[in-house]
PDB file of N, CA and C in Angstrom:
ATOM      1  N   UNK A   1       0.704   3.399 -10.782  1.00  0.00           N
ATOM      2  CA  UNK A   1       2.022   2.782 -10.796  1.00  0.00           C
ATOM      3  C   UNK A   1       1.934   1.416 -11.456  1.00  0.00           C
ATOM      4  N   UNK A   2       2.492   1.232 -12.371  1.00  0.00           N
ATOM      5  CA  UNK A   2       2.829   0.135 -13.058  1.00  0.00           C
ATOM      6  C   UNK A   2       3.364  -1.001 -11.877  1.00  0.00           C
ATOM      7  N   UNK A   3       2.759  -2.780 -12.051  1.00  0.00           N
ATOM      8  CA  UNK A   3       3.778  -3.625 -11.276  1.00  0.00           C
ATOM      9  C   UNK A   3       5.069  -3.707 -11.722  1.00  0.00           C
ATOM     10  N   UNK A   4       5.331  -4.323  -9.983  1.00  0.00           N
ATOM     11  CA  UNK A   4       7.034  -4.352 -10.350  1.00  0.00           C
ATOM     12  C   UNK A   4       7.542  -5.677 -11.069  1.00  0.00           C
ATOM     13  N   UNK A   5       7.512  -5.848 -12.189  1.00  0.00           N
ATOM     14  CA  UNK A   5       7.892  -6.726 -13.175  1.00  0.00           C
ATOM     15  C   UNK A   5       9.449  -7.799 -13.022  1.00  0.00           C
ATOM     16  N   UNK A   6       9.960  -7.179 -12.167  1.00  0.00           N
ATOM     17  CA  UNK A   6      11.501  -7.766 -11.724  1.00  0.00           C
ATOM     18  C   UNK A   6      10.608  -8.954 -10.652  1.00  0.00           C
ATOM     19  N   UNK A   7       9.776  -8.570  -9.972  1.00  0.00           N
ATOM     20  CA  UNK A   7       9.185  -9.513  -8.860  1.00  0.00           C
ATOM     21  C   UNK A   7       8.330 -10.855  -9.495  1.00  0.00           C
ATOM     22  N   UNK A   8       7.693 -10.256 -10.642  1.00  0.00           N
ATOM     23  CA  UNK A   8       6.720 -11.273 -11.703  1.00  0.00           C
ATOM     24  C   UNK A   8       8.172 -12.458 -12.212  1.00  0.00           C
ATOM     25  N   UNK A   9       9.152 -11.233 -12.686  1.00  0.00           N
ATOM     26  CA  UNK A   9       9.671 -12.449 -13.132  1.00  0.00           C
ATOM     27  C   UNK A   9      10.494 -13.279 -12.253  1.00  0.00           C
ATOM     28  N   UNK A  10      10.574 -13.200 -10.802  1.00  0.00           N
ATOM     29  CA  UNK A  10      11.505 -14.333 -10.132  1.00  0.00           C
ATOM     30  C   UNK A  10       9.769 -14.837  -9.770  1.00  0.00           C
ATOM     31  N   UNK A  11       8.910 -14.331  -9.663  1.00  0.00           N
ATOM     32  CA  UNK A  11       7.881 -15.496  -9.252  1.00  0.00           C
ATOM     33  C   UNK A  11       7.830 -16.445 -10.307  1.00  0.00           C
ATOM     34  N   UNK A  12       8.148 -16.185 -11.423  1.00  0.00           N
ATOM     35  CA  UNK A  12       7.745 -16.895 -12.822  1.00  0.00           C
ATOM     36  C   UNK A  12       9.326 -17.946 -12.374  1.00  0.00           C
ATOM     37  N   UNK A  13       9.981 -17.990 -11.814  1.00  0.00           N
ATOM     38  CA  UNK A  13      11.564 -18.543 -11.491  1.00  0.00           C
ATOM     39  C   UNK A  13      10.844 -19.952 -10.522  1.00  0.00           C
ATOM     40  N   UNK A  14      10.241 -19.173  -9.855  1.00  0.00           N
ATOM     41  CA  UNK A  14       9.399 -20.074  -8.465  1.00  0.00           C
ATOM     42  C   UNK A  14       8.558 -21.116  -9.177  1.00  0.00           C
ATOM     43  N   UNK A  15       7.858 -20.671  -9.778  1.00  0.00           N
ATOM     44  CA  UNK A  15       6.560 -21.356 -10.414  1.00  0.00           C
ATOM     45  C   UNK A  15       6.829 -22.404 -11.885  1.00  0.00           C
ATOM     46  N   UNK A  16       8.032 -21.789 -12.037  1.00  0.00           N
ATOM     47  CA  UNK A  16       9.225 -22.627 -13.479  1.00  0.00           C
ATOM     48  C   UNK A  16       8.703 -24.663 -13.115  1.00  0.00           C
ATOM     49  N   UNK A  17       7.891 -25.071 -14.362  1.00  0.00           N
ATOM     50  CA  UNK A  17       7.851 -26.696 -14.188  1.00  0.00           C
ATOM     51  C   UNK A  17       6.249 -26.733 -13.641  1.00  0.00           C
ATOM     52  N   UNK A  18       5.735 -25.681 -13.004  1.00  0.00           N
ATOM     53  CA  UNK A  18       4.416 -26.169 -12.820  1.00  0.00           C
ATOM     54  C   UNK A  18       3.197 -26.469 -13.220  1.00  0.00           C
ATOM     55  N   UNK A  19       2.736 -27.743 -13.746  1.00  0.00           N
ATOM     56  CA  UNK A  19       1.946 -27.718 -14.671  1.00  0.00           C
ATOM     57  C   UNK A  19       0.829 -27.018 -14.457  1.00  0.00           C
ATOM     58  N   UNK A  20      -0.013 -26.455 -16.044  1.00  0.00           N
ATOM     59  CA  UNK A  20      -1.058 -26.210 -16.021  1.00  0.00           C
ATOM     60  C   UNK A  20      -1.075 -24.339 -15.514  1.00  0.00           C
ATOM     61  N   UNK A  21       0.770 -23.773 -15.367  1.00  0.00           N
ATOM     62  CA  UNK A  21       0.272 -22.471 -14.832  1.00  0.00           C
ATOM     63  C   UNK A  21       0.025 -21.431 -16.065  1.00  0.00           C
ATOM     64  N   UNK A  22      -0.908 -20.489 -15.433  1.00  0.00           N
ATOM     65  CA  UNK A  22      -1.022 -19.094 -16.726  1.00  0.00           C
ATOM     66  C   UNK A  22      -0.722 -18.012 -16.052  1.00  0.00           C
ATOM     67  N   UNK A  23      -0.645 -16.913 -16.286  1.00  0.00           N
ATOM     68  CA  UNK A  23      -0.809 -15.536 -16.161  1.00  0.00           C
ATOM     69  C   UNK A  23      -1.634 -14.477 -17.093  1.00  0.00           C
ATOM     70  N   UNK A  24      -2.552 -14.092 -16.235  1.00  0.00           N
ATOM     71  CA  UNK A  24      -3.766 -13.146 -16.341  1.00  0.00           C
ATOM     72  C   UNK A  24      -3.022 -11.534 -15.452  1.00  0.00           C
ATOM     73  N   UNK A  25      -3.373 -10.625 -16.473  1.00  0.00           N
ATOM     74  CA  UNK A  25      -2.968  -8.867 -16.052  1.00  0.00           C
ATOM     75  C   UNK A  25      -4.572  -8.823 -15.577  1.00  0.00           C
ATOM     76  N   UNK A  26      -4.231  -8.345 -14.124  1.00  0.00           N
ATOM     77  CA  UNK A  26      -5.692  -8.094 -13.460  1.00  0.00           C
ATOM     78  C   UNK A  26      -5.534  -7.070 -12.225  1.00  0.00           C
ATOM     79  N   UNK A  27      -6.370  -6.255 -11.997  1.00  0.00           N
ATOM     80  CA  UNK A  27      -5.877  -5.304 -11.060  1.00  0.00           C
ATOM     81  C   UNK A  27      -5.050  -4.610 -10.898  1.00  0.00           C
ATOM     82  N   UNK A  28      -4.454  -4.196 -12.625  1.00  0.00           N
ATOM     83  CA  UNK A  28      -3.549  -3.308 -12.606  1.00  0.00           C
ATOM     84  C   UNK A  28      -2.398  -3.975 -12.032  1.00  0.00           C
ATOM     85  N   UNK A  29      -2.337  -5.235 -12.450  1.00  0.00           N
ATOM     86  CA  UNK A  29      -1.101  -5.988 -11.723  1.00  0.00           C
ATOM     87  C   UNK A  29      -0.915  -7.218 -12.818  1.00  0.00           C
ATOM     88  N   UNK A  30      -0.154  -8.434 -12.296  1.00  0.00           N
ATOM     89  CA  UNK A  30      -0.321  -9.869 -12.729  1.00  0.00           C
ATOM     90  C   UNK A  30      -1.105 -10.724 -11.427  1.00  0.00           C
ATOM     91  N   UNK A  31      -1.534 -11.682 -12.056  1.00  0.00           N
ATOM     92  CA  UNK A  31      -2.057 -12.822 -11.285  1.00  0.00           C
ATOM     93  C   UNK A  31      -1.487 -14.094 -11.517  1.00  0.00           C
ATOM     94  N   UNK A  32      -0.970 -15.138 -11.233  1.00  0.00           N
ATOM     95  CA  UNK A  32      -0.492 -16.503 -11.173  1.00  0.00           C
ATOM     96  C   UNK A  32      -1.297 -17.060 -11.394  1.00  0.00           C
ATOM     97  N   UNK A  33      -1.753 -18.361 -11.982  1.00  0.00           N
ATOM     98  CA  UNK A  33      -2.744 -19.284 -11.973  1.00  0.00           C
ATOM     99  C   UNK A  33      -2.204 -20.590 -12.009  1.00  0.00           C
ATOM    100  N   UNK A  34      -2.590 -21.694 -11.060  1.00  0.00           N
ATOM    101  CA  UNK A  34      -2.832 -23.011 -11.626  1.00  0.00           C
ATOM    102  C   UNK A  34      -3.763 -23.602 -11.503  1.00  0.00           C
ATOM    103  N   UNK A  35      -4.276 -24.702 -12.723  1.00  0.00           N
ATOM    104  CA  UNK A  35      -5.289 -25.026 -13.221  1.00  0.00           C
ATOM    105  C   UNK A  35      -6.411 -24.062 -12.985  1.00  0.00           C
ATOM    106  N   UNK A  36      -6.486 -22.573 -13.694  1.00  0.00           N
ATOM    107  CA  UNK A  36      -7.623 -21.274 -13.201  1.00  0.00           C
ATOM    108  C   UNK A  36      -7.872 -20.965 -11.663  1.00  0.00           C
ATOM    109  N   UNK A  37      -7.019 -21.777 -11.191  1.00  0.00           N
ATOM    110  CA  UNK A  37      -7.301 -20.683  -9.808  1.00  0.00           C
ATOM    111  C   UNK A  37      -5.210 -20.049  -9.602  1.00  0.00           C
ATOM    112  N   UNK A  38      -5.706 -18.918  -8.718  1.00  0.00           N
ATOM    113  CA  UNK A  38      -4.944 -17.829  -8.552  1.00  0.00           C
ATOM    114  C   UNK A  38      -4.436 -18.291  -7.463  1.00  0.00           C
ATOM    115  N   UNK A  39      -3.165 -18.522  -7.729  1.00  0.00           N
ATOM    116  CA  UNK A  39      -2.510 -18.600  -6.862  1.00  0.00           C
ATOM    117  C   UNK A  39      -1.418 -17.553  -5.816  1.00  0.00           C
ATOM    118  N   UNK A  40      -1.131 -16.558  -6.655  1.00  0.00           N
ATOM    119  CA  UNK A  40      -0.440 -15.446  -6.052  1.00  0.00           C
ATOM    120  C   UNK A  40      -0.330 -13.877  -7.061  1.00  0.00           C
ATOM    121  N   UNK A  41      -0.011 -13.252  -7.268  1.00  0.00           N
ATOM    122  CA  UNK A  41       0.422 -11.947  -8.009  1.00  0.00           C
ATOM    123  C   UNK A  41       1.523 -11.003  -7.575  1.00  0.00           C
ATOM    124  N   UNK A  42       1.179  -9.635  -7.931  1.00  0.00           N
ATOM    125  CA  UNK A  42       2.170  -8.430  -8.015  1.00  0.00           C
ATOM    126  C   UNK A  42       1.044  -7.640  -8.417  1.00  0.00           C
ATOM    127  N   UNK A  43       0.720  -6.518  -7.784  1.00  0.00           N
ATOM    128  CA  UNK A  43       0.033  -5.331  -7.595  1.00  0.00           C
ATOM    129  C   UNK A  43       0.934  -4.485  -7.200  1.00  0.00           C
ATOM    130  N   UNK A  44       1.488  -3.381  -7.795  1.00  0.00           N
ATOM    131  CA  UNK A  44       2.722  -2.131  -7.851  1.00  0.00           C
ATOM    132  C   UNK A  44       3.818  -3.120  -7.263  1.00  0.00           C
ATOM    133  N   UNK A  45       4.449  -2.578  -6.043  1.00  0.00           N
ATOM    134  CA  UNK A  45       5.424  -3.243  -5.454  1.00  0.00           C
ATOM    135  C   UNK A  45       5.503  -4.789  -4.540  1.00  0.00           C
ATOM    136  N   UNK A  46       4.215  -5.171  -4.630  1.00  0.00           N
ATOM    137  CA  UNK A  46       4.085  -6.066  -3.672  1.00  0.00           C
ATOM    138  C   UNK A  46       3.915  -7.316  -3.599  1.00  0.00           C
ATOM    139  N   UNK A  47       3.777  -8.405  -3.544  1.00  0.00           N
ATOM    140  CA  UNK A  47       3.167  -9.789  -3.751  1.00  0.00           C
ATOM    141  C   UNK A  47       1.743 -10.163  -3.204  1.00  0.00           C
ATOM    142  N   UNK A  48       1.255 -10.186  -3.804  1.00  0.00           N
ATOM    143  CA  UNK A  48      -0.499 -10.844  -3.492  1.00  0.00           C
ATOM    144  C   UNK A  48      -0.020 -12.302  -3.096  1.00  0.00           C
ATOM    145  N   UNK A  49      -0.557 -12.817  -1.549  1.00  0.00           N
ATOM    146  CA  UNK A  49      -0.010 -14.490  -1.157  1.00  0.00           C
ATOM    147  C   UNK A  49      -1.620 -14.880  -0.884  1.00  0.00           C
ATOM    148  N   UNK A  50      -1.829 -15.684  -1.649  1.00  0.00           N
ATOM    149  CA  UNK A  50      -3.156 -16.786  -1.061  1.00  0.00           C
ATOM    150  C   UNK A  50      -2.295 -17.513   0.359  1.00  0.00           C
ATOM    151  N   UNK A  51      -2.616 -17.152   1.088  1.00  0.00           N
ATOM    152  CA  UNK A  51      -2.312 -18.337   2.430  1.00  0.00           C
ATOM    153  C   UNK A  51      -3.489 -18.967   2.683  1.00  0.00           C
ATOM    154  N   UNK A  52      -5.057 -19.004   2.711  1.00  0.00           N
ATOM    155  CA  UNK A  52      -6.085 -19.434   2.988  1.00  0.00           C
ATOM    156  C   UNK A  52      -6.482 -18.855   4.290  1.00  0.00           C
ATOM    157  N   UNK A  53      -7.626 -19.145   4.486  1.00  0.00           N
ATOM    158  CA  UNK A  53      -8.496 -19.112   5.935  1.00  0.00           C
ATOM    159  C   UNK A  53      -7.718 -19.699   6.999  1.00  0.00           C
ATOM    160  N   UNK A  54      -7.363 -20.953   6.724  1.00  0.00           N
ATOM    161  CA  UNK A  54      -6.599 -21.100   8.117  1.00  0.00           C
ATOM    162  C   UNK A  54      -5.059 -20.755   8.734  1.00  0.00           C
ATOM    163  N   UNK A  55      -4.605 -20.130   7.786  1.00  0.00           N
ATOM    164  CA  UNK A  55      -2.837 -19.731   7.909  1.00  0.00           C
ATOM    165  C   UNK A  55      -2.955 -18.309   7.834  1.00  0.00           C
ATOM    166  N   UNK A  56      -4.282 -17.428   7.568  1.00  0.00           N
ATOM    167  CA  UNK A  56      -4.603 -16.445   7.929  1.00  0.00           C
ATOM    168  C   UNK A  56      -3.788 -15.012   8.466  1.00  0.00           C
ATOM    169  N   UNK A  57      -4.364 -15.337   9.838  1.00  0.00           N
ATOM    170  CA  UNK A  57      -4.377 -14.789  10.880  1.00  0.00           C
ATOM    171  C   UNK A  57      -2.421 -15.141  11.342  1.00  0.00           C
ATOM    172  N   UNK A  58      -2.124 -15.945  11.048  1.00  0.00           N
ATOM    173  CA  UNK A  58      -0.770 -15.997  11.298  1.00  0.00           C
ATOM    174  C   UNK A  58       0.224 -15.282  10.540  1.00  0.00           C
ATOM    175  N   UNK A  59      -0.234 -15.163   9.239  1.00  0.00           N
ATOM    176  CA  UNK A  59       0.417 -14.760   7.898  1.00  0.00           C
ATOM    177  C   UNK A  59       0.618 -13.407   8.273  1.00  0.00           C
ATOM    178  N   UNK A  60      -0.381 -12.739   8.731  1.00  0.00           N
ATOM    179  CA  UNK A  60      -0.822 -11.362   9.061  1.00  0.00           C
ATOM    180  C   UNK A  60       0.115 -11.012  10.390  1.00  0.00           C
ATOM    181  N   UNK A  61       0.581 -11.756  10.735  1.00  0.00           N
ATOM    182  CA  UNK A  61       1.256 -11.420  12.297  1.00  0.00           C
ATOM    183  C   UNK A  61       3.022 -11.489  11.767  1.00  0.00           C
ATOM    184  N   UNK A  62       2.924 -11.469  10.377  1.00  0.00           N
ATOM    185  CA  UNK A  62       4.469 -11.855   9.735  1.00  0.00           C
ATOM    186  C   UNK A  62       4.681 -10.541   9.678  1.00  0.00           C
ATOM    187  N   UNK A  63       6.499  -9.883   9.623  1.00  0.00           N
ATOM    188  CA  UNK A  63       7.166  -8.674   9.218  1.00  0.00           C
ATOM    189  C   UNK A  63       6.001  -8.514   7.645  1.00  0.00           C
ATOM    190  N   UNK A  64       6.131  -7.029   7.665  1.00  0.00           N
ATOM    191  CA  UNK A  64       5.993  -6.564   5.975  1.00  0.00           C
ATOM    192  C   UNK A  64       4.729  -6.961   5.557  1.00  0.00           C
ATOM    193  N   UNK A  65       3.631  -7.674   6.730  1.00  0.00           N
ATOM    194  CA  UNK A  65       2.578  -8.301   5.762  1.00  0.00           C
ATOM    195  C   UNK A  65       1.637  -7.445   6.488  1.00  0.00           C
ATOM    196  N   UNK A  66       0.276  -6.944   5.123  1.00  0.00           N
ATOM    197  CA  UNK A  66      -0.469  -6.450   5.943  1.00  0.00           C
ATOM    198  C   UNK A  66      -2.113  -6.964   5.253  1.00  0.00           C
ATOM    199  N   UNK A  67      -2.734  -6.520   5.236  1.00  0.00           N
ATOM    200  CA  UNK A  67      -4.222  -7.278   4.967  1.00  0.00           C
ATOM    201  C   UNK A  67      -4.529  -6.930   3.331  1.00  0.00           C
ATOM    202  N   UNK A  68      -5.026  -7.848   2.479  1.00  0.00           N
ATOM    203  CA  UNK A  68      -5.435  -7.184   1.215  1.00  0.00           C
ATOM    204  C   UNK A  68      -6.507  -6.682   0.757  1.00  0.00           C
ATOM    205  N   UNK A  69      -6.742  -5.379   0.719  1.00  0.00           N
ATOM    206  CA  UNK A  69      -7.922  -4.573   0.904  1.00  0.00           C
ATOM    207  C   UNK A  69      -8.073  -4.253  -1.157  1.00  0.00           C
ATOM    208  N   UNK A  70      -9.478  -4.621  -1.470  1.00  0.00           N
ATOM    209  CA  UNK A  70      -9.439  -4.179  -2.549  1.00  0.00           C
ATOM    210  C   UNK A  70     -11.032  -3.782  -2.334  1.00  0.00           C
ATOM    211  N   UNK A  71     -11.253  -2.627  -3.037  1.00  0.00           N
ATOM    212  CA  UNK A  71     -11.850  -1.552  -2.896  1.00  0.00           C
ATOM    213  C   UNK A  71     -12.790  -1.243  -1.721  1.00  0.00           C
ATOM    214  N   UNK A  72     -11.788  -1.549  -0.972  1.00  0.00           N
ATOM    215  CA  UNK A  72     -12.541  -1.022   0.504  1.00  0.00           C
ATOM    216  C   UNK A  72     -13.172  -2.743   1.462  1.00  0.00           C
ATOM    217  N   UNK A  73     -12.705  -3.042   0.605  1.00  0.00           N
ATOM    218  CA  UNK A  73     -12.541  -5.046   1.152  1.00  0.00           C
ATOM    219  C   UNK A  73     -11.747  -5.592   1.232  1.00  0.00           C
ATOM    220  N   UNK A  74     -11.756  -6.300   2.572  1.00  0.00           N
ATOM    221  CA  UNK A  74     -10.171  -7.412   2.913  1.00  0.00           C
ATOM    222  C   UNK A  74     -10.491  -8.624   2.779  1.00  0.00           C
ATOM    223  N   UNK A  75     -10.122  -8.975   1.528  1.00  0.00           N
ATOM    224  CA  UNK A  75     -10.117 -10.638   0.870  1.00  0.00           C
ATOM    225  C   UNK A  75      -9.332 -11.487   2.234  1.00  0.00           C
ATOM    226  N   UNK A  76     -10.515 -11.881   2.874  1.00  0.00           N
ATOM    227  CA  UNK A  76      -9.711 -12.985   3.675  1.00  0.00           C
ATOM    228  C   UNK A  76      -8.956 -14.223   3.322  1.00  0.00           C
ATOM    229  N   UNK A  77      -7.844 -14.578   3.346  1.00  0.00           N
ATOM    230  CA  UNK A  77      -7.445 -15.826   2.954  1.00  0.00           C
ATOM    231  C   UNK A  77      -6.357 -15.111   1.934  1.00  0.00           C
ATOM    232  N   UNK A  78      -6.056 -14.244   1.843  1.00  0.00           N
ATOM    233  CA  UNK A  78      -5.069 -13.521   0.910  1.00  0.00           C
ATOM    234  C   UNK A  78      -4.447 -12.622   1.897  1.00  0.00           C
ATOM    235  N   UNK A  79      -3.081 -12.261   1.423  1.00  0.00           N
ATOM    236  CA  UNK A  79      -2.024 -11.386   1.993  1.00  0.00           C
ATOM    237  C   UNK A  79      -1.772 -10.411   1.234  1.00  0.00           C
ATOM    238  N   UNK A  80      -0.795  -9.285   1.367  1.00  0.00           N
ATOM    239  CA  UNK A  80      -0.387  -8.487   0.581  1.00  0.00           C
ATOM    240  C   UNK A  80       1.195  -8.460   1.538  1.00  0.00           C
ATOM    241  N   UNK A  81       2.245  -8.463   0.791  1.00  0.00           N
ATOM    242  CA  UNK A  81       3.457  -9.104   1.352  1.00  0.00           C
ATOM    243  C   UNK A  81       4.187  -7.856   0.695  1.00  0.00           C
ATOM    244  N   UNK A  82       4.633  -6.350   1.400  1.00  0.00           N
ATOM    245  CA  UNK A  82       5.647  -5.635   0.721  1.00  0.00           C
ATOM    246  C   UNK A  82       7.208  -6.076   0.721  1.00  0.00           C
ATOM    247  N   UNK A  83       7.470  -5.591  -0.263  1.00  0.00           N
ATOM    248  CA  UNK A  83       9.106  -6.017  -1.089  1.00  0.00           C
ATOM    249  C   UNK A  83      10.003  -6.438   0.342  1.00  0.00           C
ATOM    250  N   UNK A  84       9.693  -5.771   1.798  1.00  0.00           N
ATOM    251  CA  UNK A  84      11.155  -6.328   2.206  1.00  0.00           C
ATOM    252  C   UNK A  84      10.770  -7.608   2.245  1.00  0.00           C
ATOM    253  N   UNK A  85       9.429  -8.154   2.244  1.00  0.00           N
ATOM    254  CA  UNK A  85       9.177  -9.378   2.801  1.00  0.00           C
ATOM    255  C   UNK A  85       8.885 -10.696   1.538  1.00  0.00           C
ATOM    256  N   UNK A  86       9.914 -10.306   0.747  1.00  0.00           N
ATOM    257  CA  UNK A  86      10.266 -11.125  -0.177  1.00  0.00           C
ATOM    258  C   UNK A  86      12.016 -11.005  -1.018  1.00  0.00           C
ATOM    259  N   UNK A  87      11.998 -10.084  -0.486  1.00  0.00           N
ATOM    260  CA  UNK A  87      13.634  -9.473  -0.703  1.00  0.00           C
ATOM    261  C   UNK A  87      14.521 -10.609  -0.731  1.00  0.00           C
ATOM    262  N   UNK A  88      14.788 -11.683   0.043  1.00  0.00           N
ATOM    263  CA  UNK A  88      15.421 -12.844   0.180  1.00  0.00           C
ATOM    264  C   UNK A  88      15.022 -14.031  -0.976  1.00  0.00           C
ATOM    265  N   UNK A  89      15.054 -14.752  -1.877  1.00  0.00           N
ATOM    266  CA  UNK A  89      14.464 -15.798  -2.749  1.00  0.00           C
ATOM    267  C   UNK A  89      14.201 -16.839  -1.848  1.00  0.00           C
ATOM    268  N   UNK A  90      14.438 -17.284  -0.854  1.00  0.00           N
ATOM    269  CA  UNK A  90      13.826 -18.056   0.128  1.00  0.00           C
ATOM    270  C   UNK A  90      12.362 -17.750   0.434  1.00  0.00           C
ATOM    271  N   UNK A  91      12.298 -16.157   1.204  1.00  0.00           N
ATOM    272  CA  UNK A  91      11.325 -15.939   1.707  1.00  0.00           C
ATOM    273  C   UNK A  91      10.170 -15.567   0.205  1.00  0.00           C
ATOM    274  N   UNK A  92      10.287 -15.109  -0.982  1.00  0.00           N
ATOM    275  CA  UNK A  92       9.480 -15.404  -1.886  1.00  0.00           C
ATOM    276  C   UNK A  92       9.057 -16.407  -1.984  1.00  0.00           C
ATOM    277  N   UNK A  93      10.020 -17.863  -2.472  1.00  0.00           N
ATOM    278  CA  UNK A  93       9.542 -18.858  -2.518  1.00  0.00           C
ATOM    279  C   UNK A  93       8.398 -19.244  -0.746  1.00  0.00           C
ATOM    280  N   UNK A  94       8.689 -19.394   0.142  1.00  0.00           N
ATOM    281  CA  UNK A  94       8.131 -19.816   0.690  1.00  0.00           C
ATOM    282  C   UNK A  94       6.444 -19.215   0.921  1.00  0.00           C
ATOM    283  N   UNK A  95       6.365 -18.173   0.078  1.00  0.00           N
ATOM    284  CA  UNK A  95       4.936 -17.421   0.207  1.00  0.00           C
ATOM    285  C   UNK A  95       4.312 -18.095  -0.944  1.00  0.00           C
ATOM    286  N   UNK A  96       5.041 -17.739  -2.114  1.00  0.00           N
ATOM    287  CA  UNK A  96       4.390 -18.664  -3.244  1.00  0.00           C
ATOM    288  C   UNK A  96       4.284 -19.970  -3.082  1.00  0.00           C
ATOM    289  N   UNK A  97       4.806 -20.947  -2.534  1.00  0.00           N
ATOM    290  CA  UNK A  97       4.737 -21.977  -2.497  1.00  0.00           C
ATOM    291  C   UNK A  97       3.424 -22.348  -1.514  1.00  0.00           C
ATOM    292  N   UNK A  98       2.883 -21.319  -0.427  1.00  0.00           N
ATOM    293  CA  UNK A  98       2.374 -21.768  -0.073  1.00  0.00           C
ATOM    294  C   UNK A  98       0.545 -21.267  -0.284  1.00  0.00           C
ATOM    295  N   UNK A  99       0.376 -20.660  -1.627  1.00  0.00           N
ATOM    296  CA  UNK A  99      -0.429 -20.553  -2.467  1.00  0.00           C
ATOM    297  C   UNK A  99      -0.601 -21.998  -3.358  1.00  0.00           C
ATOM    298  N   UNK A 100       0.767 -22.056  -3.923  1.00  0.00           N
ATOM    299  CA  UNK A 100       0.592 -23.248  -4.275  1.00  0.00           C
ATOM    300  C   UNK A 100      -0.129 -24.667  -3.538  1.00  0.00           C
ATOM    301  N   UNK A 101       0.284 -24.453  -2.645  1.00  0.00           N
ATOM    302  CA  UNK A 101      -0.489 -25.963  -1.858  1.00  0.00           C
ATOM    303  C   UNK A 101      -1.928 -25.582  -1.376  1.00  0.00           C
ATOM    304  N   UNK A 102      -2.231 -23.985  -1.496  1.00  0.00           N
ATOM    305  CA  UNK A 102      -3.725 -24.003  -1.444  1.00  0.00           C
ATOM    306  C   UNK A 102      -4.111 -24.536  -2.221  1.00  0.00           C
ATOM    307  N   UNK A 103      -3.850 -24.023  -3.342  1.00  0.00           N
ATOM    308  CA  UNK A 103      -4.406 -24.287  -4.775  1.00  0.00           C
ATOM    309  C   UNK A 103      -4.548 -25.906  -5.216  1.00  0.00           C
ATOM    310  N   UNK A 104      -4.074 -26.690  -4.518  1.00  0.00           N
ATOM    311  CA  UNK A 104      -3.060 -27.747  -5.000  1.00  0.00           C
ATOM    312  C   UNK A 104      -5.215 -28.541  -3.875  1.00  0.00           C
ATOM    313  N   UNK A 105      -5.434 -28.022  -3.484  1.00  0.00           N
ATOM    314  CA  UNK A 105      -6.712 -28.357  -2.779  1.00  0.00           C
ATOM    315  C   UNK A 105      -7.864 -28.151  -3.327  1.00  0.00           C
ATOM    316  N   UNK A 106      -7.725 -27.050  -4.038  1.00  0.00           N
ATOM    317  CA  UNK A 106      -8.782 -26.980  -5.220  1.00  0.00           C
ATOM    318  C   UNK A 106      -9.399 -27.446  -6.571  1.00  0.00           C
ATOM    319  N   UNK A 107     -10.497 -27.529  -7.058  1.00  0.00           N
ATOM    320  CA  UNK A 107     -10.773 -28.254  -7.754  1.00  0.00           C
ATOM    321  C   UNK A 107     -10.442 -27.196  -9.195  1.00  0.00           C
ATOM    322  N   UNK A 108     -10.160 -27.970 -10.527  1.00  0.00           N
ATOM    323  CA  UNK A 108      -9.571 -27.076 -11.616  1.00  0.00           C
ATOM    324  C   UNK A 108     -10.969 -26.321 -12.257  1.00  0.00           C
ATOM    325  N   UNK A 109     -10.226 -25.055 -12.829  1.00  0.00           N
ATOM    326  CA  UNK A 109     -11.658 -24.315 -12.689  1.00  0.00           C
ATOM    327  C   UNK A 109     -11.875 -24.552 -14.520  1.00  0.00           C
TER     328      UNK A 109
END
């Protein structure tokens, strides 16, 4: 299944003004970047959310969110957020945004 490209482009709405962002096709999806680190994506229908290690375990206790397993591994510190749980432009923004302030901790790659 191809990503859902309607979702790339309101993240690209979210992320509009931020310096230094790119987009990389990875995993059969998109990836977000600022300054080379990844800040969020779209894999088929869904949103990839960096929340980190410590917002975790909470993120995971949200509607629609469930763990991001890639090939048989759950990237801790990442979400996988299905469509209802971005359906609202509030609740998108507030997932991306808060990739962003991971990222915003990291050093540029």
């Amino acid at each position: 299944m191809a990503y859902d490209q309607a979702l790339a482009e309101r993240i690209r709405k979210v992320l509009a003004g931020e310096p230094g962002l790119t987009e990389k096709k990875m995993f059969g999806g998109v990836g977000f970047m600022l300054r080379g680190n990844m800040v969020c994506g779209v894999l088929d229908d869904a949103l990839i959310a960096r929340v980190g290690a410590a917002q975790y375990q909470e993120a995971l206790a949200q509607p629609h969110v469930r763990v991001l397993d890639r090939n048989g591994h759950a990237m801790s510190g990442w979400v996988q957020v299905g469509p209802q749980g971005v359906a609202s432009a509030a609740d998108l923004r507030r997932w991306v945004m808060a990739g962003v302030e991971q990222v915003k901790e990291l050093p540029a790659k």
